[in-house]
PDB file of N, CA and C in Angstrom:
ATOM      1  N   UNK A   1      74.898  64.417-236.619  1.00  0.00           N
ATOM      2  CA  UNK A   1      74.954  65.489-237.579  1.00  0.00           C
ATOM      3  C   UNK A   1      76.366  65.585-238.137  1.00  0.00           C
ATOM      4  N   UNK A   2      76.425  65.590-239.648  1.00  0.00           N
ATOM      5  CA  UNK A   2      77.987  66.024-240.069  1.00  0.00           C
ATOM      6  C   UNK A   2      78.387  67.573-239.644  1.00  0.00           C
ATOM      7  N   UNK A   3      79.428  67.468-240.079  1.00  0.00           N
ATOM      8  CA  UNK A   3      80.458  68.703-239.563  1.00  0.00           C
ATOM      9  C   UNK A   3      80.019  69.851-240.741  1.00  0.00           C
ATOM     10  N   UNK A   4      78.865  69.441-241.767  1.00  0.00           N
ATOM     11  CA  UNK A   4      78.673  70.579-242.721  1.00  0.00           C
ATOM     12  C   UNK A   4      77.142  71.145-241.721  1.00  0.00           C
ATOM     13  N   UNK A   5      77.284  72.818-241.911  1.00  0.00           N
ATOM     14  CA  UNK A   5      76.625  73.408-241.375  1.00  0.00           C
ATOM     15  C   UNK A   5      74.636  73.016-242.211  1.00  0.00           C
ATOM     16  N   UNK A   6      74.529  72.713-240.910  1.00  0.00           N
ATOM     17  CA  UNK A   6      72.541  72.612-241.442  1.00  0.00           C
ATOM     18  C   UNK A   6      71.974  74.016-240.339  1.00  0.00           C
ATOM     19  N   UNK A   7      70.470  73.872-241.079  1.00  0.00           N
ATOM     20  CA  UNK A   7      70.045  75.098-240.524  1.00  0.00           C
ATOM     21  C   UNK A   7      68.440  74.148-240.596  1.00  0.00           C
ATOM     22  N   UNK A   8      67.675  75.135-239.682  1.00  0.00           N
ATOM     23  CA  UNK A   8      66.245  74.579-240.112  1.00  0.00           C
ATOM     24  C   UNK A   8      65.252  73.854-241.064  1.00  0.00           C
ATOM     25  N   UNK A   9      65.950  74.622-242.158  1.00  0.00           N
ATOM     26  CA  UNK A   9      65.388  73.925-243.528  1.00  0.00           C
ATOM     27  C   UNK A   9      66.017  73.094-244.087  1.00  0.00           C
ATOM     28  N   UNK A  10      66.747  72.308-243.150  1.00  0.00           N
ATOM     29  CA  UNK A  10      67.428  70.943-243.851  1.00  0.00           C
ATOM     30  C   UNK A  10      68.921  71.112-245.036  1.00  0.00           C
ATOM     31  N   UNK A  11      68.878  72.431-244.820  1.00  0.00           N
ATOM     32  CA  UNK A  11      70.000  73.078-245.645  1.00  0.00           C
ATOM     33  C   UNK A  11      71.121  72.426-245.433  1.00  0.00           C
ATOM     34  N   UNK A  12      71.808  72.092-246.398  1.00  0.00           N
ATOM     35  CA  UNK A  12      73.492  71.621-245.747  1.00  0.00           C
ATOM     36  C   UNK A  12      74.279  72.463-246.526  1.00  0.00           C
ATOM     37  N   UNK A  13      75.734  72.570-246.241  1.00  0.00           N
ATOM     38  CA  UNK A  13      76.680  73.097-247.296  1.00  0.00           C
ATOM     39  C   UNK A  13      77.227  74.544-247.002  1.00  0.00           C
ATOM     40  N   UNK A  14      78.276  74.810-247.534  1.00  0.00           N
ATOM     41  CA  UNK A  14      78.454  76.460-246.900  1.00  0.00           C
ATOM     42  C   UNK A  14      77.588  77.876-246.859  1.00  0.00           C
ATOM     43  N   UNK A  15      76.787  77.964-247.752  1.00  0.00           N
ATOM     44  CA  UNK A  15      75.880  78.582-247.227  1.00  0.00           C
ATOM     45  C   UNK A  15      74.316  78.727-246.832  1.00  0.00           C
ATOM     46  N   UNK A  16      74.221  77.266-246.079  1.00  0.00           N
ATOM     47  CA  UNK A  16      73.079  76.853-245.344  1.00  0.00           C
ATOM     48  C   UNK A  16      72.567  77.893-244.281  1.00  0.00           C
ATOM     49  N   UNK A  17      73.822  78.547-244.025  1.00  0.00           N
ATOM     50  CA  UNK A  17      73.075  79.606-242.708  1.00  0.00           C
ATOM     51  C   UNK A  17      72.865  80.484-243.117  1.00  0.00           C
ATOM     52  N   UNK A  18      72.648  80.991-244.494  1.00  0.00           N
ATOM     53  CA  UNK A  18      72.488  82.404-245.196  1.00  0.00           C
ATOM     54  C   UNK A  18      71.389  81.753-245.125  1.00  0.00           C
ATOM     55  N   UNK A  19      69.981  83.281-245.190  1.00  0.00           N
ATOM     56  CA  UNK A  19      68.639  83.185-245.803  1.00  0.00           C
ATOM     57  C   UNK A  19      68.564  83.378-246.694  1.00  0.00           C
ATOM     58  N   UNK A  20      67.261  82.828-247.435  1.00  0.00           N
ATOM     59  CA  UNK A  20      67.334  83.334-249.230  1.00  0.00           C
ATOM     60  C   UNK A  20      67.407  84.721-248.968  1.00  0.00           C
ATOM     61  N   UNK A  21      66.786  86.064-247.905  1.00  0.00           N
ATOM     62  CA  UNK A  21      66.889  86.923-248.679  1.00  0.00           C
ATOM     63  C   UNK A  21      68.118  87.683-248.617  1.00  0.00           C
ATOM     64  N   UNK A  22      69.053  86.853-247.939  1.00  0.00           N
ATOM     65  CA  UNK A  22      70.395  87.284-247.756  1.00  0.00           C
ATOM     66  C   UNK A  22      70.455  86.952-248.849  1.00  0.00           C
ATOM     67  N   UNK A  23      70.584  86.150-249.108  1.00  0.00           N
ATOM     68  CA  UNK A  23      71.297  85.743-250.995  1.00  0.00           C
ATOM     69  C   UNK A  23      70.419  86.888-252.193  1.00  0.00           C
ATOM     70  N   UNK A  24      68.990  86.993-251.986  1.00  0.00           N
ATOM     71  CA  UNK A  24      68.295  87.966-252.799  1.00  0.00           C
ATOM     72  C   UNK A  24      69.202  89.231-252.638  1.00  0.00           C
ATOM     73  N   UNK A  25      69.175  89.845-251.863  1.00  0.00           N
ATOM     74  CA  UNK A  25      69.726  90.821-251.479  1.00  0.00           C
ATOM     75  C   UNK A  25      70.995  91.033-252.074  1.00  0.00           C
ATOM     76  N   UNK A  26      71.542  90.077-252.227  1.00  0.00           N
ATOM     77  CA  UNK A  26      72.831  89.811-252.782  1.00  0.00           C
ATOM     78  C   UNK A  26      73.197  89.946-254.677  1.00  0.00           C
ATOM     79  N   UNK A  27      71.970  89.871-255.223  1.00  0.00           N
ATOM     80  CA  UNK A  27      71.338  89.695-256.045  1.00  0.00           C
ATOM     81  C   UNK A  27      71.213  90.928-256.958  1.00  0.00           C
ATOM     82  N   UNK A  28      70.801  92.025-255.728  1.00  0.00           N
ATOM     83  CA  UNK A  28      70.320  93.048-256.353  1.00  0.00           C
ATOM     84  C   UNK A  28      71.047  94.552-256.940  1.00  0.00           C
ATOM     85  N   UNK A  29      72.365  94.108-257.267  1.00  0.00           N
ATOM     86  CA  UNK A  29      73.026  95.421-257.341  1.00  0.00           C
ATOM     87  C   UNK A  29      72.423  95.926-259.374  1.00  0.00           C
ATOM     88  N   UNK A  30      72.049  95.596-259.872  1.00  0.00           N
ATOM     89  CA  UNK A  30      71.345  95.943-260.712  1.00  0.00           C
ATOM     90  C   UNK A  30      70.032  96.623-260.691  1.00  0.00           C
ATOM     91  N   UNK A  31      69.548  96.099-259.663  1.00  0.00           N
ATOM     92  CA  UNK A  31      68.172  97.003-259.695  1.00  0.00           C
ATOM     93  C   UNK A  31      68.372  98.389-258.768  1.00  0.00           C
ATOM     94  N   UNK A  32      69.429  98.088-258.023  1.00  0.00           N
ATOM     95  CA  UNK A  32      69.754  99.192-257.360  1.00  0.00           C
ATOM     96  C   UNK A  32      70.035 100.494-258.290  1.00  0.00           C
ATOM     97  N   UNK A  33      71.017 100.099-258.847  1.00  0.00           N
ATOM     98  CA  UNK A  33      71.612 100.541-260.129  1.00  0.00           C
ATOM     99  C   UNK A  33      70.677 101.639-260.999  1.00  0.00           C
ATOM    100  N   UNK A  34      69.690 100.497-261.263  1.00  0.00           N
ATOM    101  CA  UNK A  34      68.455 101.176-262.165  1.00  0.00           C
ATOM    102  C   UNK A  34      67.838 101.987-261.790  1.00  0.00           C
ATOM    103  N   UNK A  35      67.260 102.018-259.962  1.00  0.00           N
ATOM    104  CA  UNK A  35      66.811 102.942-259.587  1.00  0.00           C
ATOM    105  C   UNK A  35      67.581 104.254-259.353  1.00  0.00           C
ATOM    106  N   UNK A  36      68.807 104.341-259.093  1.00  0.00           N
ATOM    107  CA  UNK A  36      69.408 105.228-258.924  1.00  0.00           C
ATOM    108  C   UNK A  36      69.564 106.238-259.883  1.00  0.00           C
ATOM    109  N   UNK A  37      69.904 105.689-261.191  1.00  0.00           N
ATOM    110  CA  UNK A  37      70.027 106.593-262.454  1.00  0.00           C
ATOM    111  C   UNK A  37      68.393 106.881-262.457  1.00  0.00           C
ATOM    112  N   UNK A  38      67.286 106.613-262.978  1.00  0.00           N
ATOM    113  CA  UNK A  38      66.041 107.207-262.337  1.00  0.00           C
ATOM    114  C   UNK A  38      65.930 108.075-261.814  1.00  0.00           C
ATOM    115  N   UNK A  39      66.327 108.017-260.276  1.00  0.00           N
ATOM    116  CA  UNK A  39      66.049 108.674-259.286  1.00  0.00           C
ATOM    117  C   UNK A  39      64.570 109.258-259.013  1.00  0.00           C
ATOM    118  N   UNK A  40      64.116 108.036-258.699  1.00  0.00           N
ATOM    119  CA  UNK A  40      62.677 108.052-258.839  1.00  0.00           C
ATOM    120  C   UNK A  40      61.822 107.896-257.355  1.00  0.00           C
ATOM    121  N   UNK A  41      60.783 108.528-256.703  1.00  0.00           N
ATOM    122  CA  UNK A  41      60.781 108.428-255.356  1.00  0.00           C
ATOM    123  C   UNK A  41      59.320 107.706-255.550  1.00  0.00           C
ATOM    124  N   UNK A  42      58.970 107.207-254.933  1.00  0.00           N
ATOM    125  CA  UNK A  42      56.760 106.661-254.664  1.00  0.00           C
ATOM    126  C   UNK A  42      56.435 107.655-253.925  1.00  0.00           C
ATOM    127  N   UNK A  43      55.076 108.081-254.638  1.00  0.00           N
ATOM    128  CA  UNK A  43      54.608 108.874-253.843  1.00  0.00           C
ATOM    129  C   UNK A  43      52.899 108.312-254.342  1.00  0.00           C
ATOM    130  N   UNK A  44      52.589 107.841-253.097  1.00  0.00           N
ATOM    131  CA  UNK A  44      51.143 107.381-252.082  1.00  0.00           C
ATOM    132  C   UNK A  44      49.999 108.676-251.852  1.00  0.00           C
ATOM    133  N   UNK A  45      48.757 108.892-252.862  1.00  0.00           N
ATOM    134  CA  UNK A  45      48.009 109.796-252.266  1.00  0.00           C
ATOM    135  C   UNK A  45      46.533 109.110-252.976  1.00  0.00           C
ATOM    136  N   UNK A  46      45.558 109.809-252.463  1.00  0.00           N
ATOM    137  CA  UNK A  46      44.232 109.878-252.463  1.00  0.00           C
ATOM    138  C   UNK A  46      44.012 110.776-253.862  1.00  0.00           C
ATOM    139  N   UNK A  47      43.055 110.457-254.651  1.00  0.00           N
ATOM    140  CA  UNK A  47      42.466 110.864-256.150  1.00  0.00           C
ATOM    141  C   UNK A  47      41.103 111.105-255.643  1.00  0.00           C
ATOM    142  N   UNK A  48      40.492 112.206-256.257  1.00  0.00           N
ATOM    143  CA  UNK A  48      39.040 111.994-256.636  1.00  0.00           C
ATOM    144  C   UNK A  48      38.595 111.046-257.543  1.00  0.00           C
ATOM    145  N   UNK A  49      37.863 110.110-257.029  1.00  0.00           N
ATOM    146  CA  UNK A  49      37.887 109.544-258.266  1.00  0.00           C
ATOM    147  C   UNK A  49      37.429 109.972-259.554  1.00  0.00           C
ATOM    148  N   UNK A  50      36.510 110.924-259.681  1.00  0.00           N
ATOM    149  CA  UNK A  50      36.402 111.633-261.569  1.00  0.00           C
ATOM    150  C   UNK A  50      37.482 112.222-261.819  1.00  0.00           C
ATOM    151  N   UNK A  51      38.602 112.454-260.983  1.00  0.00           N
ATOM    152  CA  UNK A  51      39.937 113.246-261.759  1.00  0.00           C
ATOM    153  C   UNK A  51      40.688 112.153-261.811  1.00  0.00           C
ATOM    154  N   UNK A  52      40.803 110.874-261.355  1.00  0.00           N
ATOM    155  CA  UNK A  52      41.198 109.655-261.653  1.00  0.00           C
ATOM    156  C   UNK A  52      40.888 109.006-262.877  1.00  0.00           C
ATOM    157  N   UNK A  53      39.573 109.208-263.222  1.00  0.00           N
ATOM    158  CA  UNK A  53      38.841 108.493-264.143  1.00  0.00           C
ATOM    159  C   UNK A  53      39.326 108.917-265.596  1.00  0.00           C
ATOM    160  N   UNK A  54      39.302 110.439-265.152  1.00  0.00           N
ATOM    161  CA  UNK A  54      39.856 111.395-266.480  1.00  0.00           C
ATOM    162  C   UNK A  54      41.461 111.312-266.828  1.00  0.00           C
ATOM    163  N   UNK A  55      42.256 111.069-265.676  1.00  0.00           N
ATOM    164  CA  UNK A  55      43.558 110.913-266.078  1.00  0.00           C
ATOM    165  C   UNK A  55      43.887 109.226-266.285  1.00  0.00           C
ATOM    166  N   UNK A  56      42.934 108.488-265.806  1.00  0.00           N
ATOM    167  CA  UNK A  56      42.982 107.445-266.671  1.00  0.00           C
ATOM    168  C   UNK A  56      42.776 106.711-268.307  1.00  0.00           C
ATOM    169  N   UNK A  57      41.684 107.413-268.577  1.00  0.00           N
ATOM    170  CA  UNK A  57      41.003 107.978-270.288  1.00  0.00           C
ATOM    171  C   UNK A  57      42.483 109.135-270.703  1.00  0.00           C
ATOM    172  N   UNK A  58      42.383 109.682-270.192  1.00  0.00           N
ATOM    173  CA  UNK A  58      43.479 110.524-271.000  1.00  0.00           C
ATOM    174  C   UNK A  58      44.738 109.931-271.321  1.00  0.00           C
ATOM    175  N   UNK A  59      45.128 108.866-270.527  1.00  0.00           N
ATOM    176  CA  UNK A  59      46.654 108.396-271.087  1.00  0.00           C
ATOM    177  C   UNK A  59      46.491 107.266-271.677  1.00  0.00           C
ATOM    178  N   UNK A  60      45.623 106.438-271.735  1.00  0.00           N
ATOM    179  CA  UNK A  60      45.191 105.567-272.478  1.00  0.00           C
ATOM    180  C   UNK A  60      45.029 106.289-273.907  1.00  0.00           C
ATOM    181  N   UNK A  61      44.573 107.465-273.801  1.00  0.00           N
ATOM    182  CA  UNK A  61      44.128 108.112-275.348  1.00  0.00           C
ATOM    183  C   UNK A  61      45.211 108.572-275.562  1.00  0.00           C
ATOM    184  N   UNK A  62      46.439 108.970-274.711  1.00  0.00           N
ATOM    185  CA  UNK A  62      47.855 109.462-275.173  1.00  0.00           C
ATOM    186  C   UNK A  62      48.891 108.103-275.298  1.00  0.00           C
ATOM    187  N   UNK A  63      48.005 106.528-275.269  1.00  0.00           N
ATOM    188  CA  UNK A  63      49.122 105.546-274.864  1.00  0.00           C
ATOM    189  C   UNK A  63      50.532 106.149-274.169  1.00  0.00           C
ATOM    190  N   UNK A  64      50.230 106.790-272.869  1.00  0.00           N
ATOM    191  CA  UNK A  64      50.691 107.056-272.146  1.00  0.00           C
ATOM    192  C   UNK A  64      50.733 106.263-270.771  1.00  0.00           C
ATOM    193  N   UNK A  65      52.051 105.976-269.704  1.00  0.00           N
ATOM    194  CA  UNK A  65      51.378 105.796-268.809  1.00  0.00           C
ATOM    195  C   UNK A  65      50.777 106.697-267.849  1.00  0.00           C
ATOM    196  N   UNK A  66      50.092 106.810-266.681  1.00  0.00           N
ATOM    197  CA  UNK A  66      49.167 107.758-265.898  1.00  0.00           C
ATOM    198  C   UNK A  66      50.701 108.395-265.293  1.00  0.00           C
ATOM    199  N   UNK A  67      51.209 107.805-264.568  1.00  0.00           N
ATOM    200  CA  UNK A  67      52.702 108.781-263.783  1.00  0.00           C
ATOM    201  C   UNK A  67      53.193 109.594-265.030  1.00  0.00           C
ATOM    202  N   UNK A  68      53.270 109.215-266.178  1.00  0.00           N
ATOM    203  CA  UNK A  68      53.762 110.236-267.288  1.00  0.00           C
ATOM    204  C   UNK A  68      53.277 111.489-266.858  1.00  0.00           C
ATOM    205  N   UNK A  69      51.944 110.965-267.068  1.00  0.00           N
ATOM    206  CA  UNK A  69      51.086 112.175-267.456  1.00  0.00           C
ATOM    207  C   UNK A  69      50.934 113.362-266.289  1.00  0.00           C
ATOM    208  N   UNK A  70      51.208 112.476-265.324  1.00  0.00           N
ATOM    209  CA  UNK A  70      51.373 113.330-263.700  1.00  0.00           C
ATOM    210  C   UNK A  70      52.302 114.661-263.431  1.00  0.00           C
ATOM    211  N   UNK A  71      53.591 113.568-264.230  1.00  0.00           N
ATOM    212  CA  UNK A  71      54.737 114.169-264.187  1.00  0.00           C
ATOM    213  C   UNK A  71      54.787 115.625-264.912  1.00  0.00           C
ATOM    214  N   UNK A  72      54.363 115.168-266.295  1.00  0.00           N
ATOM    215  CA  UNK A  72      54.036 116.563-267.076  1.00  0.00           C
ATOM    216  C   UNK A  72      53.881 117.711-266.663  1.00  0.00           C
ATOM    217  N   UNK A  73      52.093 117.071-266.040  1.00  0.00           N
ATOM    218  CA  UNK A  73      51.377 118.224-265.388  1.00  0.00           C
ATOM    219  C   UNK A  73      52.106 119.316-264.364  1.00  0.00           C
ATOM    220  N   UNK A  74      52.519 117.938-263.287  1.00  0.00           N
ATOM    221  CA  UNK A  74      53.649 118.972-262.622  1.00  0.00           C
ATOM    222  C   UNK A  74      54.474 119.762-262.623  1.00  0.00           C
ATOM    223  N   UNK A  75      55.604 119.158-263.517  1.00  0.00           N
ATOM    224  CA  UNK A  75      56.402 120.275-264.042  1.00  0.00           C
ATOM    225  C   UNK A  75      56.154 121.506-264.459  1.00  0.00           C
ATOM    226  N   UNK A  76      55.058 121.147-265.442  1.00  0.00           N
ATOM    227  CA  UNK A  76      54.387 122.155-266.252  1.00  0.00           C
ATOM    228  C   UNK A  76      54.111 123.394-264.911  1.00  0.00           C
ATOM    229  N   UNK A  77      53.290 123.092-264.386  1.00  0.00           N
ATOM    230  CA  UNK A  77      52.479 123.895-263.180  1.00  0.00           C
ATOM    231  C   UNK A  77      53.688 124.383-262.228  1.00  0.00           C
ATOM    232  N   UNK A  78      54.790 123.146-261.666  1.00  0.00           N
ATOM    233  CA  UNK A  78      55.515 123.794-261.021  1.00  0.00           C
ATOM    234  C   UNK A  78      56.396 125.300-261.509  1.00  0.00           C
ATOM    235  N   UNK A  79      56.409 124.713-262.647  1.00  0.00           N
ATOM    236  CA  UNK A  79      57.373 125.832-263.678  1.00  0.00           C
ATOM    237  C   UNK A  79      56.640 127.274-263.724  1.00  0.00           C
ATOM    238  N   UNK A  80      55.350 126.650-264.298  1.00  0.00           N
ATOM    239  CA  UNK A  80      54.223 128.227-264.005  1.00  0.00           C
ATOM    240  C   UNK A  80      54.591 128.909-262.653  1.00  0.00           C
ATOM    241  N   UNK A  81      54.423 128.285-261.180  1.00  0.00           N
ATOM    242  CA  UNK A  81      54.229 128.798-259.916  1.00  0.00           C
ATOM    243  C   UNK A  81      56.033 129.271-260.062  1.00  0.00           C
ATOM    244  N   UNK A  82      56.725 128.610-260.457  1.00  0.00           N
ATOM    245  CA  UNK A  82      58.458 129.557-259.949  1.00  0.00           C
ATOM    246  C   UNK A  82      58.499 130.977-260.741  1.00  0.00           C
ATOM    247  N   UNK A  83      58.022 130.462-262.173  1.00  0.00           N
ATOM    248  CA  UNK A  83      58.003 131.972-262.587  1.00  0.00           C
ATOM    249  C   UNK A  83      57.227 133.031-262.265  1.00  0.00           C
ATOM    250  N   UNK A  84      56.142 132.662-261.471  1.00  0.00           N
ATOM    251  CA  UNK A  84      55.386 133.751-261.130  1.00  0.00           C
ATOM    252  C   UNK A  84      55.352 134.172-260.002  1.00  0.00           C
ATOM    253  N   UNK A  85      56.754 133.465-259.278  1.00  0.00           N
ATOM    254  CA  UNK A  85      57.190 134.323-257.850  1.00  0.00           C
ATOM    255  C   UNK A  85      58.307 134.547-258.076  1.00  0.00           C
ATOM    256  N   UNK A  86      58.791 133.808-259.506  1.00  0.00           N
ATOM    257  CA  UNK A  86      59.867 135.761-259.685  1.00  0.00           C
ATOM    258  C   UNK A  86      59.940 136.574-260.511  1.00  0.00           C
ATOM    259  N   UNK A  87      58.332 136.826-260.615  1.00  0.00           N
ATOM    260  CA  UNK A  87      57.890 137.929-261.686  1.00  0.00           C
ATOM    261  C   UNK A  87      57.517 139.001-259.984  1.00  0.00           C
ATOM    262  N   UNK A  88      57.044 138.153-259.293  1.00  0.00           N
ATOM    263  CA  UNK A  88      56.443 139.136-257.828  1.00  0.00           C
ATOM    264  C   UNK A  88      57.647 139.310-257.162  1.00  0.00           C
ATOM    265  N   UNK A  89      58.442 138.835-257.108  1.00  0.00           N
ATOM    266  CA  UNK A  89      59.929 139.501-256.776  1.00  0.00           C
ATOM    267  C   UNK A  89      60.427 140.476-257.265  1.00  0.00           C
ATOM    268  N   UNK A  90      60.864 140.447-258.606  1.00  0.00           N
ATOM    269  CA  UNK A  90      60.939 141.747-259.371  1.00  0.00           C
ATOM    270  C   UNK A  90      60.307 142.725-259.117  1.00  0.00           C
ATOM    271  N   UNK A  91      59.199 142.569-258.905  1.00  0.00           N
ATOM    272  CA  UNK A  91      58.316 144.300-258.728  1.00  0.00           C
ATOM    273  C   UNK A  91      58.515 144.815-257.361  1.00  0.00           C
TER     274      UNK A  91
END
């Protein structure tokens, strides 16, 4: 074996002992980037599917995407529920 570092995959050269996803990883300060200004989280849940079906038809008919349309809603609603616990505060 030469004195240049090999690794399993027949790799030679100085960075034969890095893995690709060390190098991917390495890669990624842009997408990092992107997500950050975003600041965007996943969020994983269960649909009925006819309220699926409908918010699927609906953003298609708004050439919208469906998380748009999520988002909206939420706000919208969250905004309703803050003001109306500090309309019940006040009294």
């Amino acid at each position: 074996m030469s004195n240049q570092a090999k690794n399993k995959y027949n790799r030679t050269g100085p960075g034969a002992n890095k893995s690709v996803f060390d190098t991917i990883a390495s890669n990624t300060g842009i997408q990092e980037t992107v997500n950050a200004e975003k600041k965007k989280k996943k969020a994983t849940f269960d649909m009925n599917a006819e309220l699926h079906k409908r918010l699927r038809m609906y953003a298609a008919d708004q050439d919208k995407p469906m998380v748009t349309i999520v988002e909206e809603a939420l706000n919208e609603f969250l905004s309703k529920v803050h003001r109306q616990e500090n309309t019940d505060l006040q009294r």
